[in-house]
Protein backbone atom coordinates (compact mmCIF):
# COMPACT_ATOMS: atom_id res chain seq x y z
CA UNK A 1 65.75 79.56 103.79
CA UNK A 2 68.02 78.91 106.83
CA UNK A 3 72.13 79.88 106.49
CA UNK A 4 73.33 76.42 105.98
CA UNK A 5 77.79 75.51 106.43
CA UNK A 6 77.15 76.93 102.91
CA UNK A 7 76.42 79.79 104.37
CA UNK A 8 79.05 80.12 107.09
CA UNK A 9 81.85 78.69 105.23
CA UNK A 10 81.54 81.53 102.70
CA UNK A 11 81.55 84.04 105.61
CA UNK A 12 84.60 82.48 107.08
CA UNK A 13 86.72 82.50 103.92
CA UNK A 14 85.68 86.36 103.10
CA UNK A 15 86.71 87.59 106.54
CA UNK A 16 90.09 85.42 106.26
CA UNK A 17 91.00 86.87 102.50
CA UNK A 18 90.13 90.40 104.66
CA UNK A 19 92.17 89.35 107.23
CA UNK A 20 94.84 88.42 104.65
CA UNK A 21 94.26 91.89 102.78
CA UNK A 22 94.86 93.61 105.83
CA UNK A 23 97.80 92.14 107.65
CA UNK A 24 99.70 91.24 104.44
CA UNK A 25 99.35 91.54 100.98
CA UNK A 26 98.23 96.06 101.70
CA UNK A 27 101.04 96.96 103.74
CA UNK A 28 103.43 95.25 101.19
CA UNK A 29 101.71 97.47 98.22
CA UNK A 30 101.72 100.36 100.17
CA UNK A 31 105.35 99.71 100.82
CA UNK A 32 105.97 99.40 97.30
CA UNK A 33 104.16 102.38 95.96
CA UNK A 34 106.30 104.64 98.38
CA UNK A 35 109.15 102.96 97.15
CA UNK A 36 108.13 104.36 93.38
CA UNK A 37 108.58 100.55 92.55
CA UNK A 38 107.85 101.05 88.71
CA UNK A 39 103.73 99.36 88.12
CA UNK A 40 103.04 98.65 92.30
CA UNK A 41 100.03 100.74 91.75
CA UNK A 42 98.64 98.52 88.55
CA UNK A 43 99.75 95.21 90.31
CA UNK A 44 97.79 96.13 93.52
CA UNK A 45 94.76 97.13 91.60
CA UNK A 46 95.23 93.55 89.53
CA UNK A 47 95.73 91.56 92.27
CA UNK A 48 92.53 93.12 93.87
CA UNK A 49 90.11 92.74 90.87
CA UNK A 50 91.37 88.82 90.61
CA UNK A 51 91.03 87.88 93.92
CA UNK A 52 87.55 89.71 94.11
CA UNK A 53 86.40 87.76 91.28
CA UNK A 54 87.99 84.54 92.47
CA UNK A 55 86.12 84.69 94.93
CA UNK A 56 82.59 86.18 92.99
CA UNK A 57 83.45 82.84 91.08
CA UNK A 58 83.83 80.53 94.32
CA UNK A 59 80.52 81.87 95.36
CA UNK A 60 78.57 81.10 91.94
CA UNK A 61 80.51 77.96 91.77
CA UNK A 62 79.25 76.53 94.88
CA UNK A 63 75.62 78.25 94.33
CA UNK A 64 74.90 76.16 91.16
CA UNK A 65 76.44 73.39 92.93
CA UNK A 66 73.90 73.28 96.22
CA UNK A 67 71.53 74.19 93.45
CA UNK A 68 70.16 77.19 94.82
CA UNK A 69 67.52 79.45 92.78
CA UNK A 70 68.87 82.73 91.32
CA UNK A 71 66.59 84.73 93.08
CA UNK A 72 67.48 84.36 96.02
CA UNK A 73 70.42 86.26 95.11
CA UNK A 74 68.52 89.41 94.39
């Protein structure tokens, strides 16, 4: 099977949410964990995990929707 916009588009928004990761959101946790800002360290680990699976869910979301097979996955 040939990548597909599917393909691409998914691509595009991981390296942007990197991108985002990178120039934004870590430098302000790392800011804040110096800072002793009581729970920085649980927040940045939160925020992490839900934006990893918002995305996990983005990806299955838009799988079932092109109505790919499952194996293809593997």
């Amino acid at each position: 099977m040939r990548p597909g916009i599917f393909d691409y588009a998914v691509v595009v928004l991981l390296l942007l949410r990197e991108i985002f990761e990178w120039r934004w959101h870590w430098p302000r946790c790392v800011e804040a964990i110096r800072a002793r800002v009581p729970g920085a360290r649980n927040r940045a680990y939160l925020s992490t995990i839900i934006a990893l699976w918002m995305f996990t869910l983005f990806v299955l979301a838009l799988w079932i929707a092109r109505a790919r097979p499952w194996s293809a996955l593997c």
